[in-house]
Protein backbone atom coordinates (compact mmCIF):
# COMPACT_ATOMS: atom_id res chain seq x y z
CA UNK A 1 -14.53 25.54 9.29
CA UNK A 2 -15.03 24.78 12.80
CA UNK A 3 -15.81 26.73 16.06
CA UNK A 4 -13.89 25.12 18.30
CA UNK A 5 -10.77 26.46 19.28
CA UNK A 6 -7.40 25.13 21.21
CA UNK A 7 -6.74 27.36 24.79
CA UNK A 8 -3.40 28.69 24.58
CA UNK A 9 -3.59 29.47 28.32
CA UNK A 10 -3.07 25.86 29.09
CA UNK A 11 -0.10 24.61 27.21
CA UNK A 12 2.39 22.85 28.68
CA UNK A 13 5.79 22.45 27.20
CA UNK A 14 6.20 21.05 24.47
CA UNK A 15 3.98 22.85 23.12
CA UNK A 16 2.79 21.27 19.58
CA UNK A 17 2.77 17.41 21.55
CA UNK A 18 -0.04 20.03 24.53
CA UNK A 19 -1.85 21.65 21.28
CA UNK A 20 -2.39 18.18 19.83
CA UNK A 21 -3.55 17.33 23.03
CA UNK A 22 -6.12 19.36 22.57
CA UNK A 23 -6.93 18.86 19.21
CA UNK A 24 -7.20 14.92 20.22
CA UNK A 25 -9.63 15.57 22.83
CA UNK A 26 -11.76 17.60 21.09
CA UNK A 27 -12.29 14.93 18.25
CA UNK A 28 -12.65 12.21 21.21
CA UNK A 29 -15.62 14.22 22.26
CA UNK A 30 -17.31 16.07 19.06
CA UNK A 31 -16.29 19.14 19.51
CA UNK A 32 -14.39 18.61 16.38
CA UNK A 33 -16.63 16.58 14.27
CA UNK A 34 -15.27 13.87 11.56
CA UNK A 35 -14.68 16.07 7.98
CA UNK A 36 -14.84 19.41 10.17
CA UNK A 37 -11.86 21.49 7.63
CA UNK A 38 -9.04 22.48 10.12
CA UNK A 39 -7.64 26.53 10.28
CA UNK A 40 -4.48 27.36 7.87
CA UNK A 41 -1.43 26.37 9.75
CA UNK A 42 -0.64 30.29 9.80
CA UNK A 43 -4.10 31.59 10.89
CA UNK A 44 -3.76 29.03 13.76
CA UNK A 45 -0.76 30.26 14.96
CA UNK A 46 -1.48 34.26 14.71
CA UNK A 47 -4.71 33.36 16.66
CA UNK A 48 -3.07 31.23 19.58
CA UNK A 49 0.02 33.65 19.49
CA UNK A 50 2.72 30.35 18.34
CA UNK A 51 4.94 30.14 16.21
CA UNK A 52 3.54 28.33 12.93
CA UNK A 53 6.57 25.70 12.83
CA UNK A 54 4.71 24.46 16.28
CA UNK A 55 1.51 24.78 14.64
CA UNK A 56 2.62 22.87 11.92
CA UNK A 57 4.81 20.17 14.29
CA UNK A 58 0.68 19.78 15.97
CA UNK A 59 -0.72 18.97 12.72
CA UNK A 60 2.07 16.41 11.99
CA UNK A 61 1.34 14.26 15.12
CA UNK A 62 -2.41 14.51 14.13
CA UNK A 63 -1.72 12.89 11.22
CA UNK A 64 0.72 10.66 12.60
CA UNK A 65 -2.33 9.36 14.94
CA UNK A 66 -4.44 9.28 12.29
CA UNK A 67 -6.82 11.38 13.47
CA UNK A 68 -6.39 14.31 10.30
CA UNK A 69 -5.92 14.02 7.16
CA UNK A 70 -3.93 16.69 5.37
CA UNK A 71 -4.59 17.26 1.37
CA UNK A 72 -2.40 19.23 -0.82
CA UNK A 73 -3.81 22.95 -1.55
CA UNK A 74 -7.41 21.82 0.12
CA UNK A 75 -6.11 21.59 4.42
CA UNK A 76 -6.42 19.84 6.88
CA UNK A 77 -9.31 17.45 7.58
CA UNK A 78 -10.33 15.40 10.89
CA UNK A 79 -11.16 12.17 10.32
CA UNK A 80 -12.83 11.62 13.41
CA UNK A 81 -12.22 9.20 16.53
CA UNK A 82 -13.93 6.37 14.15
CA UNK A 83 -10.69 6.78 11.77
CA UNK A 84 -9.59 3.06 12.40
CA UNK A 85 -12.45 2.38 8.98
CA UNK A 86 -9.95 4.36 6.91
CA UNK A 87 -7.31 2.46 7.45
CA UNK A 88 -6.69 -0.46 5.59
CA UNK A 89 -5.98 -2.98 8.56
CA UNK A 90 -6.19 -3.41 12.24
CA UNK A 91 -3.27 -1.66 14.24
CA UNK A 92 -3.29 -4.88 16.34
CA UNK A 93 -5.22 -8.09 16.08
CA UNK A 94 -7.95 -8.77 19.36
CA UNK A 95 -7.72 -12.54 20.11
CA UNK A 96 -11.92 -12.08 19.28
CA UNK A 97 -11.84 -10.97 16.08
CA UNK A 98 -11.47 -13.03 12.65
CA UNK A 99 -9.06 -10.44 10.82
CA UNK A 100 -9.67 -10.24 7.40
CA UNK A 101 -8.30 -6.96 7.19
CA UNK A 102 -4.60 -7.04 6.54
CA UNK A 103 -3.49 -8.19 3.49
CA UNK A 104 -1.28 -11.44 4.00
CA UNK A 105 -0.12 -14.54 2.46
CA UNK A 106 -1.07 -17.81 3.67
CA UNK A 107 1.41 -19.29 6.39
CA UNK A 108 1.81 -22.56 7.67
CA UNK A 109 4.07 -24.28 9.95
CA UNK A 110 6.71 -24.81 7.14
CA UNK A 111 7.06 -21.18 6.56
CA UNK A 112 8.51 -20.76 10.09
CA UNK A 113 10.75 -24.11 9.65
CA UNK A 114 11.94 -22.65 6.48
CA UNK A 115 12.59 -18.93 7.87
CA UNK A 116 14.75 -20.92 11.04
CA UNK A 117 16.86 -22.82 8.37
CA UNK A 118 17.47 -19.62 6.49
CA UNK A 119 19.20 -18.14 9.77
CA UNK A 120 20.78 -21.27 10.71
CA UNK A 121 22.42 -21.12 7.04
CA UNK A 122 23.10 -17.18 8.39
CA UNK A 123 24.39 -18.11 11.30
CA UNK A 124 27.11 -20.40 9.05
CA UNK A 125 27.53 -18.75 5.82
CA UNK A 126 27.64 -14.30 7.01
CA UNK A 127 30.36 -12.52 5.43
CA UNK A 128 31.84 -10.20 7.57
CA UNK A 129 30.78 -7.13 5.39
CA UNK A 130 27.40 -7.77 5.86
CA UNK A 131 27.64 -7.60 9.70
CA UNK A 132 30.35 -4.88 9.77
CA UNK A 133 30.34 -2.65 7.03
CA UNK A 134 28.36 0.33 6.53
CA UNK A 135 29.25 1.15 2.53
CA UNK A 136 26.05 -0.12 0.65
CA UNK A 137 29.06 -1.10 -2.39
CA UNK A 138 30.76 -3.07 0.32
CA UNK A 139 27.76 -5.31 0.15
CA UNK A 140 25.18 -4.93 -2.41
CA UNK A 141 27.01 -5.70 -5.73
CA UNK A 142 26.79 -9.29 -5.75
CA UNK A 143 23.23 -9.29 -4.75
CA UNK A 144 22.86 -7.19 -7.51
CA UNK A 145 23.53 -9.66 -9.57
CA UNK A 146 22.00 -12.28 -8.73
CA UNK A 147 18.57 -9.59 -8.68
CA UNK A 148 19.09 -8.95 -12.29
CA UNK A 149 19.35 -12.50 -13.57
CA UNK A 150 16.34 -13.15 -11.37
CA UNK A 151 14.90 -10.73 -13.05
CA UNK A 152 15.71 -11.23 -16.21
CA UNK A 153 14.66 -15.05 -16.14
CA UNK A 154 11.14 -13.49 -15.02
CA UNK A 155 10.41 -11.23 -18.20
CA UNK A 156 11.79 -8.30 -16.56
CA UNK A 157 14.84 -6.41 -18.97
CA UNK A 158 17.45 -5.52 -15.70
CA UNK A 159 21.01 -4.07 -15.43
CA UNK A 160 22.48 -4.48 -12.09
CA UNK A 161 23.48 -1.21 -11.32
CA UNK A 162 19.96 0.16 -11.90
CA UNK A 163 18.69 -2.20 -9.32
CA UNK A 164 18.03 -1.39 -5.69
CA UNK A 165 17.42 -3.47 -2.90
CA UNK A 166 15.27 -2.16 -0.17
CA UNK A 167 13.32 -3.71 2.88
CA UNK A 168 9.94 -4.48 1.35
CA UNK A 169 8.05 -2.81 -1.64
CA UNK A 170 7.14 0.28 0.62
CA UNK A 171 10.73 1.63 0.46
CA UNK A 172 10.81 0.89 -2.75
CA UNK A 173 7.18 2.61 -4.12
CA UNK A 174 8.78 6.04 -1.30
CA UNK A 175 12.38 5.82 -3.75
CA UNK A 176 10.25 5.49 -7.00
CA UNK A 177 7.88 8.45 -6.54
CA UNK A 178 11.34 10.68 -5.20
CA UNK A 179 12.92 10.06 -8.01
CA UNK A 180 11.43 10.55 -10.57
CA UNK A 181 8.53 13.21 -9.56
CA UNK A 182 9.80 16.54 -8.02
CA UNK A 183 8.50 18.51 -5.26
CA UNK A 184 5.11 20.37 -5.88
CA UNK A 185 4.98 18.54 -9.48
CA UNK A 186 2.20 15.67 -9.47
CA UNK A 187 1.37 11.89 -9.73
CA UNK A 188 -1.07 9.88 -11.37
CA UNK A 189 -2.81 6.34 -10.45
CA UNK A 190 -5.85 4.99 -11.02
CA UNK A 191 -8.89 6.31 -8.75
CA UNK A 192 -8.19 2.78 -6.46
CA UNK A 193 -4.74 2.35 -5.18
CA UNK A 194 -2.57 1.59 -3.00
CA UNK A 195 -3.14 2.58 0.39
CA UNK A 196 0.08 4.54 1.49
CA UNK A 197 0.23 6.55 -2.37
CA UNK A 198 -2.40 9.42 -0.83
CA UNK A 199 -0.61 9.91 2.28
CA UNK A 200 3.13 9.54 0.81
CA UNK A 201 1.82 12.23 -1.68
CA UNK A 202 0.58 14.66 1.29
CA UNK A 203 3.59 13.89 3.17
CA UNK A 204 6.20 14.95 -0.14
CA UNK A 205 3.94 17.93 -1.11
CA UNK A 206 2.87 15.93 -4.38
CA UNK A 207 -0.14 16.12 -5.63
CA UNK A 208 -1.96 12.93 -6.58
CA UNK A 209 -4.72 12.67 -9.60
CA UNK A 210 -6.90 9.73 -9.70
CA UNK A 211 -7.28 8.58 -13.07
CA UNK A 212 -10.85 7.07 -13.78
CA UNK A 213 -10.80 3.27 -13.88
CA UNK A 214 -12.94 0.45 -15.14
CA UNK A 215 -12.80 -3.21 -13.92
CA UNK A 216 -9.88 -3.76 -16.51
CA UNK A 217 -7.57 -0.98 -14.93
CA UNK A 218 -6.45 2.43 -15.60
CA UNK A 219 -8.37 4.01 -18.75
CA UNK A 220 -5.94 5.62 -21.33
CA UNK A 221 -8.21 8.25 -22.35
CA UNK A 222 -8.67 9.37 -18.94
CA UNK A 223 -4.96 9.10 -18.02
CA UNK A 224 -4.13 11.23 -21.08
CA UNK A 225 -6.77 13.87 -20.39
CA UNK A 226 -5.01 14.55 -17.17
CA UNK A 227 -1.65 14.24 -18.36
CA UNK A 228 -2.38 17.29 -21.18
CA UNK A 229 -2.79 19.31 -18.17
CA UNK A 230 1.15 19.47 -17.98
CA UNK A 231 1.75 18.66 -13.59
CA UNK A 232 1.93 14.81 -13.66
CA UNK A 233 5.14 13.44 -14.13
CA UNK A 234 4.79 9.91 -13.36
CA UNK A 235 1.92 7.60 -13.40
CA UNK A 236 1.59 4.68 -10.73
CA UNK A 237 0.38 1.42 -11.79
CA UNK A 238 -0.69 -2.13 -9.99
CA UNK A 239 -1.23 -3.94 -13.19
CA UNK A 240 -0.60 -7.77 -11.87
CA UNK A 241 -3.95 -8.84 -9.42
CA UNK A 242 -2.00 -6.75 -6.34
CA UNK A 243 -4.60 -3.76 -6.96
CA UNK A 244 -7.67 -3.00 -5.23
CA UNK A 245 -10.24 -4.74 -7.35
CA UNK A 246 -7.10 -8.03 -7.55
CA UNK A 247 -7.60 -7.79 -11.25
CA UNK A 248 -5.21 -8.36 -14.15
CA UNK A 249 -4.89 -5.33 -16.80
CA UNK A 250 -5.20 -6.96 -20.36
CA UNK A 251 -2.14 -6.85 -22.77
CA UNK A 252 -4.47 -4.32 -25.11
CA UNK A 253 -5.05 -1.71 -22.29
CA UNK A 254 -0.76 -1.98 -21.00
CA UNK A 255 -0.24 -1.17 -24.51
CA UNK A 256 -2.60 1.83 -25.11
CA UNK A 257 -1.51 3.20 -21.36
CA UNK A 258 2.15 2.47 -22.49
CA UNK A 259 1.57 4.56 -25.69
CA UNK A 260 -0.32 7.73 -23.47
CA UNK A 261 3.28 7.71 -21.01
CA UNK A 262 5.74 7.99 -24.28
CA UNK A 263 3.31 10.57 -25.64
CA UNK A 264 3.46 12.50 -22.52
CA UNK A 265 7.01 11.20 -21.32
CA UNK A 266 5.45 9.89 -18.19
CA UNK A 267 7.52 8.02 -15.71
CA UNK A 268 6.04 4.00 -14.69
CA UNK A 269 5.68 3.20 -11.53
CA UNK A 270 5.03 -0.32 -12.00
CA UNK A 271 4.13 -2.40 -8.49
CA UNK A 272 4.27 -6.11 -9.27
CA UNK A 273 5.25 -7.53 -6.30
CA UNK A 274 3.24 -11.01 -6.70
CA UNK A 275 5.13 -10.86 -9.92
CA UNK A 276 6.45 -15.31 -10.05
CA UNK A 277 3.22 -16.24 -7.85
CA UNK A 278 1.01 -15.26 -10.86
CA UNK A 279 1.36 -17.85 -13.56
CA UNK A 280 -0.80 -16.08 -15.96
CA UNK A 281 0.76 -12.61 -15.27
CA UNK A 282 0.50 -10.44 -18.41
CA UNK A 283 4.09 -8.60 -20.26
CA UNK A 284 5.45 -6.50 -17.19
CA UNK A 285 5.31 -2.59 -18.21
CA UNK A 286 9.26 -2.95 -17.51
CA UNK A 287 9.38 -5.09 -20.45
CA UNK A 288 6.68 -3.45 -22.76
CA UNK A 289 8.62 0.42 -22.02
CA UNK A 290 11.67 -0.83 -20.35
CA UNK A 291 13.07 3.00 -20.83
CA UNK A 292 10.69 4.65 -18.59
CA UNK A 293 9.58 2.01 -16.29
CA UNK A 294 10.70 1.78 -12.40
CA UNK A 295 9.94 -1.55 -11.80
CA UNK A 296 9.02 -3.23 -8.09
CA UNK A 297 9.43 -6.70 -7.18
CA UNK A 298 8.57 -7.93 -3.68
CA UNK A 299 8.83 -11.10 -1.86
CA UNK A 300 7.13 -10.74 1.65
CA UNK A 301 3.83 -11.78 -0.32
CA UNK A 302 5.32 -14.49 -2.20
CA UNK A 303 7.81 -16.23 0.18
CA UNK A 304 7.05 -15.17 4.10
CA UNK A 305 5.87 -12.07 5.67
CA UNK A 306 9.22 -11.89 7.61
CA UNK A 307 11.21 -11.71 4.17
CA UNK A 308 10.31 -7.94 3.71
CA UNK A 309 12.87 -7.43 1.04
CA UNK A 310 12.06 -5.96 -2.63
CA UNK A 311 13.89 -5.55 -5.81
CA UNK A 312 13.36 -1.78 -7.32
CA UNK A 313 14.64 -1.45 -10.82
CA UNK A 314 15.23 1.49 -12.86
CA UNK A 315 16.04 2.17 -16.17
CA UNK A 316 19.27 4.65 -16.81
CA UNK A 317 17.38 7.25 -17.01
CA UNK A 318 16.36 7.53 -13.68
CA UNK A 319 18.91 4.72 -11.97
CA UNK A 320 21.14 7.57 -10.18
CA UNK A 321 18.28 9.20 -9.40
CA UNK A 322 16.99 6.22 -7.19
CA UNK A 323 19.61 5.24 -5.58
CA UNK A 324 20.24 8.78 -4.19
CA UNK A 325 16.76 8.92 -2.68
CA UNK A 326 16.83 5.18 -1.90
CA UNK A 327 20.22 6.53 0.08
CA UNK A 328 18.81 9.05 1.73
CA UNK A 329 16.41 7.66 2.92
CA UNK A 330 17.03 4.38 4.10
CA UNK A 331 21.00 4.04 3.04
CA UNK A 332 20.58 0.08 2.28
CA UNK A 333 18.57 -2.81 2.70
CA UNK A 334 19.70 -5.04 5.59
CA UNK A 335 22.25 -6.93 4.17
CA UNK A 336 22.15 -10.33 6.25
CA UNK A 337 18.42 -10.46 4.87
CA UNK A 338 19.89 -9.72 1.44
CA UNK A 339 22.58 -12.49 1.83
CA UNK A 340 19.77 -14.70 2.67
CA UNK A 341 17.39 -13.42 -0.38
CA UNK A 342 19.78 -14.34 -2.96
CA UNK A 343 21.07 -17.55 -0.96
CA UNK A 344 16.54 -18.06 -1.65
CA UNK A 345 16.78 -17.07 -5.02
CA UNK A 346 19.66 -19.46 -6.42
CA UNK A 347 18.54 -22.60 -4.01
CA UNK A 348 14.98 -22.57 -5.34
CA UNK A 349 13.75 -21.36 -2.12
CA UNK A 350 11.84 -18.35 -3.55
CA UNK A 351 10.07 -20.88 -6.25
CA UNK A 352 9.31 -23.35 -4.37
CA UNK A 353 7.21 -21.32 -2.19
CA UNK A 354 6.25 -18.84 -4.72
CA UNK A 355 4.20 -21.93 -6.18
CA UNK A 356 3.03 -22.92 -2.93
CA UNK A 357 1.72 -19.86 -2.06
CA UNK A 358 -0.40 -19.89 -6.03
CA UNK A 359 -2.16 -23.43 -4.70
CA UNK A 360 -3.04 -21.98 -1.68
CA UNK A 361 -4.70 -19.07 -2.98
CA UNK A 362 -6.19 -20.81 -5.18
CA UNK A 363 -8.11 -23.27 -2.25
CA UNK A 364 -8.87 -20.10 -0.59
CA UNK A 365 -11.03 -18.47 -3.55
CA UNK A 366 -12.68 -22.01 -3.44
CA UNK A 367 -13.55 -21.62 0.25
CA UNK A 368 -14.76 -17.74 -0.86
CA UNK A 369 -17.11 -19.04 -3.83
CA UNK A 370 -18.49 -21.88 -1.90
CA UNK A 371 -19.37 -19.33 0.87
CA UNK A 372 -20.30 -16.36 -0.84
CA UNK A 373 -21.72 -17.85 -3.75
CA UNK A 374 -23.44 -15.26 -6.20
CA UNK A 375 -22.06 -12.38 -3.77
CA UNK A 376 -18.46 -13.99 -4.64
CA UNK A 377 -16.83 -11.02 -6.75
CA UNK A 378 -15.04 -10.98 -10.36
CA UNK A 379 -11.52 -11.39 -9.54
CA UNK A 380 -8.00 -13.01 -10.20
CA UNK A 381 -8.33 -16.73 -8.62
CA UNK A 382 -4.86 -16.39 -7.35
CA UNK A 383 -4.90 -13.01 -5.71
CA UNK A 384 -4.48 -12.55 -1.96
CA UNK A 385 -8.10 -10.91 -1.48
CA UNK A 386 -11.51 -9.67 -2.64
CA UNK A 387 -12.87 -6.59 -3.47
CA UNK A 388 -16.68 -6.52 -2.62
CA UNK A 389 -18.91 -3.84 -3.53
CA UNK A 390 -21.61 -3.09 -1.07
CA UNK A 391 -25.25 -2.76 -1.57
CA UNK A 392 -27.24 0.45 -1.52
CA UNK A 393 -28.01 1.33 1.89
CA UNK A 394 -24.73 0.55 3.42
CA UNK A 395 -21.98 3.12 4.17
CA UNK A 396 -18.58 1.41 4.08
CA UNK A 397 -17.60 2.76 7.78
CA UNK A 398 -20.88 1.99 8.91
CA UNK A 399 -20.20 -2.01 7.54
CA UNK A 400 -17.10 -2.12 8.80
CA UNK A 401 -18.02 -0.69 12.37
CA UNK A 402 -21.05 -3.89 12.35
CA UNK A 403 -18.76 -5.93 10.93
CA UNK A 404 -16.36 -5.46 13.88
CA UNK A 405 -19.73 -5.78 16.50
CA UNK A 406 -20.17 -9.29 14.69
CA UNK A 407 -16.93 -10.45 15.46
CA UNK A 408 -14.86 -9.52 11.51
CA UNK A 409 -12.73 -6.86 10.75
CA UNK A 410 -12.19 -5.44 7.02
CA UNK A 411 -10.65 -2.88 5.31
CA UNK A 412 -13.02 -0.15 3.74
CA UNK A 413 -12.50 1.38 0.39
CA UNK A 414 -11.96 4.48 1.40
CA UNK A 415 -8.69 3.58 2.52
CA UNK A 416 -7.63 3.07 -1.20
CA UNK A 417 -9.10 5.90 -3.29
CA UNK A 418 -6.93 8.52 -4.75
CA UNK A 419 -10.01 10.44 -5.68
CA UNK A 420 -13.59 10.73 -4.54
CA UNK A 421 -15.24 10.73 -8.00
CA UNK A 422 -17.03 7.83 -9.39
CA UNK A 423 -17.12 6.50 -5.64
CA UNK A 424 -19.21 3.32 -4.87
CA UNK A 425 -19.19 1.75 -1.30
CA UNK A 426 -16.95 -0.86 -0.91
CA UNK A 427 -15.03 -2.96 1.82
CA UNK A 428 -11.72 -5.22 0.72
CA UNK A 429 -11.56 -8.80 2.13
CA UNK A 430 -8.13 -10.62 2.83
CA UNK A 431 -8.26 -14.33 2.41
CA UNK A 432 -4.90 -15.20 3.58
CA UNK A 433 -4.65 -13.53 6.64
CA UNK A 434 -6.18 -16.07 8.83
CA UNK A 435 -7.01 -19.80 9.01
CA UNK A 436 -9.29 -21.33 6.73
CA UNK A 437 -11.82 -22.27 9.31
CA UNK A 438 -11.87 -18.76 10.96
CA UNK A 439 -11.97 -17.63 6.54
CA UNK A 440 -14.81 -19.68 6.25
CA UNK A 441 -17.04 -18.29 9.29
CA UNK A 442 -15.76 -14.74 8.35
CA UNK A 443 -17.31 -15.00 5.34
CA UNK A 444 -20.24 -16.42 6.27
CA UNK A 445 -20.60 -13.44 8.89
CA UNK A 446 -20.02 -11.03 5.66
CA UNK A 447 -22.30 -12.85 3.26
CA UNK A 448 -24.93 -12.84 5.76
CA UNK A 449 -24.66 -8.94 6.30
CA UNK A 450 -24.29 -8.36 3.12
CA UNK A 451 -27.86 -10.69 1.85
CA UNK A 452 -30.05 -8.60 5.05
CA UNK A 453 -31.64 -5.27 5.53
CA UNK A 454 -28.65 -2.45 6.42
CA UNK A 455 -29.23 -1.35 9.59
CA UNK A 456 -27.01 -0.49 12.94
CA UNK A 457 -26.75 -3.54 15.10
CA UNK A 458 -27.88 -2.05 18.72
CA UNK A 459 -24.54 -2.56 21.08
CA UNK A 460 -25.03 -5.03 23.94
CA UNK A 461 -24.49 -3.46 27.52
């Protein structure tokens, strides 16, 4: 717990926006160091003489800058004016900088041509509902539809009324996790994840276990140890190269972690949004426990970033379920980008580039092994980055902070852990997100770091 306290004496109105403010400042400066634990909300507030909803409203907009972290029954943590290495990407891109932080597909010229013909077919083909109405059943039925015979011709058991659409897989993972685990209850996913499961957790008053993990995925024994514990009620997985270390779970290990969710009736939360782009992709969960399994389909990865739609389906069990939260929270996807999804999906659109997107992967993890050579990770050769483990002596946000001085920006690890245990220093490395030349000298900045001595590069004045 730290020393440092706000001055009540000189807050403006309003008053949380003035005490976070303060808070800001004082982790600018170092008055408020980086992991310093923040007071309780209510010890705060008796001390400054607020009320603790403003208290609480300060914290918020902390987080919201990224500059705390709050954790379930632990508090509130500052992360520390450095807290860009904990997020997973750049907030903007500096024309300097070779960003190999974000995770993005490869785009060309011919993904912008083809997202202009799309609304040029718009511009001809909109129904009026999907400019005028506001009733998601007004709109949504037919494309529906055409989601669960896409579906269905992908390995993936769907009824159309289980089947939401939402704007991107992020809706869609938010829906999943309402539905089907309740307030103060908990979730499970392995001890790497994705990115925005910690902080959704934090933000529904979840709490989140990281399940131990080996380079083959989520390990059943360690998934059913915490599930005898009797607070998870769902279990996240990433089983399709999308995860951290862009691996694919074997068939074996879906089937033992399939057999630990019956045993426990466990909700899946299966994220396959590269689902198509795979070619080698393993039986979905959705198809291997099609009762219990929410399943999400994406196709901003697989088509063009711009095409942030997703496909979320759930079994009966749970389908009312999602669509309430799915209402609630976003009411419906927009429907002129879901007229032009499905108008994708029966031309051949989605296919077509779905398969383009595979080759060009694939080129890029040439570019990565011819660069990196031995340093070049295990990993899927079609997946969209790299997971490289760093070696002793160098502290992810101290490699990524270099990194950045040298011109590169990645995404540290710490960015995707649900849990701190078993931690080994790590950065991820997107190999789509740029051009190949800029890949290729990115890389070579990396490798180069990664082969010498660790040790702060003095800043230039």
């Amino acid at each position: 717990m730290t020393n440092w306290m706000p001055n009540p004496t000189t807050l403006s109105r309003p008053a949380y926006l003035a005490l976070a403010e303060q808070f800001a400042r004082a982790i600018e400066s170092g008055a408020l160091p980086a992991a310093a634990r923040l007071m309780p909300h209510r010890k705060l507030a008796d001390a400054l003489g607020l009320s603790v909803q403003t208290v609480s409203r300060a914290y918020d907009e902390l987080i919201r800058r990224g500059l705390v972290t709050g954790e379930v029954g632990r508090g509130s943590f500052v992360l520390g004016p450095g807290a860009e290495a904990r997020q997973p990407y750049l907030p903007e891109r500096p024309g300097e900088v070779i960003d190999l932080s974000i995770l993005k597909p490869v785009v060309e010229a011919m993904h912008l041509d083809r997202m202009r013909e799309g609304f040029a077919w718009l511009a001809e083909n909109l129904a009026a509902p999907s400019a005028l109405s506001f009733r998601p059943n007004m709109v949504m039925p037919y494309h529906r539809a055409v989601a669960a015979d896409w579906l269905g011709r992908h390995g993936i058991p769907a009824e159309a009324n289980g089947i939401a659409l939402t704007n991107g897989a992020t809706p869609a993972i938010t829906a999943a996790i309402m539905a089907v685990v309740p307030a103060g209850s908990g979730l499970a996913s392995a001890a790497l994840t994705h990115h925005t499961i910690k902080p959704l957790c934090g933000y529904l008053g979840l709490h989140l276990e990281g399940v131990g993990m080996d380079d083959n995925g989520m390990l059943p024994a360690a998934l059913d140890e915490i599930a005898r514990k009797g607070l998870i009620r769902a279990v996240y997985m990433q089983p399709n190269v999308i995860n951290p270390l862009a691996r694919m779970t074997p068939a074996d290990r879906r089937a033992e972690l399939v057999e630990v969710a019956r045993r426990h009736d466990l909700a899946i939360i299966e994220n396959d949004i590269l689902n198509m782009m795979i070619p080698d992709r393993a039986t979905p969960f959705a198809a291997l426990a099609p009762e219990r399994t929410l399943h999400i389909c994406g196709f901003s990865k697989i088509t063009v970033p711009g095409m942030r739609m997703a496909y979320l389906h759930a079994p009966p069990r749970y389908a009312t379920s999602v669509a309430n939260r799915h209402l609630v929270a976003n009411w419906m996807a927009t429907p002129p980008m879901a007229d032009l999804l499905s108008h994708w999906v029966k031309d051949g659109t989605v296919a077509d580039l779905a398969t383009w997107q595979a080759r060009a992967m694939a080129e890029r993890h040439v570019v990565a092994a011819q660069v990196l050579g031995r340093l070049m990770p295990a990993c899927h050769g079609n997946s969209l980055h790299i997971w490289m483990r760093l070696p002793e002596g160098w502290a992810e946000e101290a490699f990524v902070g270099q990194a950045r001085l040298q011109g590169v920006a990645v995404a540290a690890g710490s960015a995707f852990r649900a849990t701190e245990k078993g931690r080994r220093e790590a950065i991820r490395v997107s190999l789509g997100s740029t051009r190949a030349d800029e890949l290729r000298r990115g890389l070579q900045i990396l490798g180069d770091m990664l082969t010498d001595v660790p040790e702060a590069l003095l800043p230039t004045i």
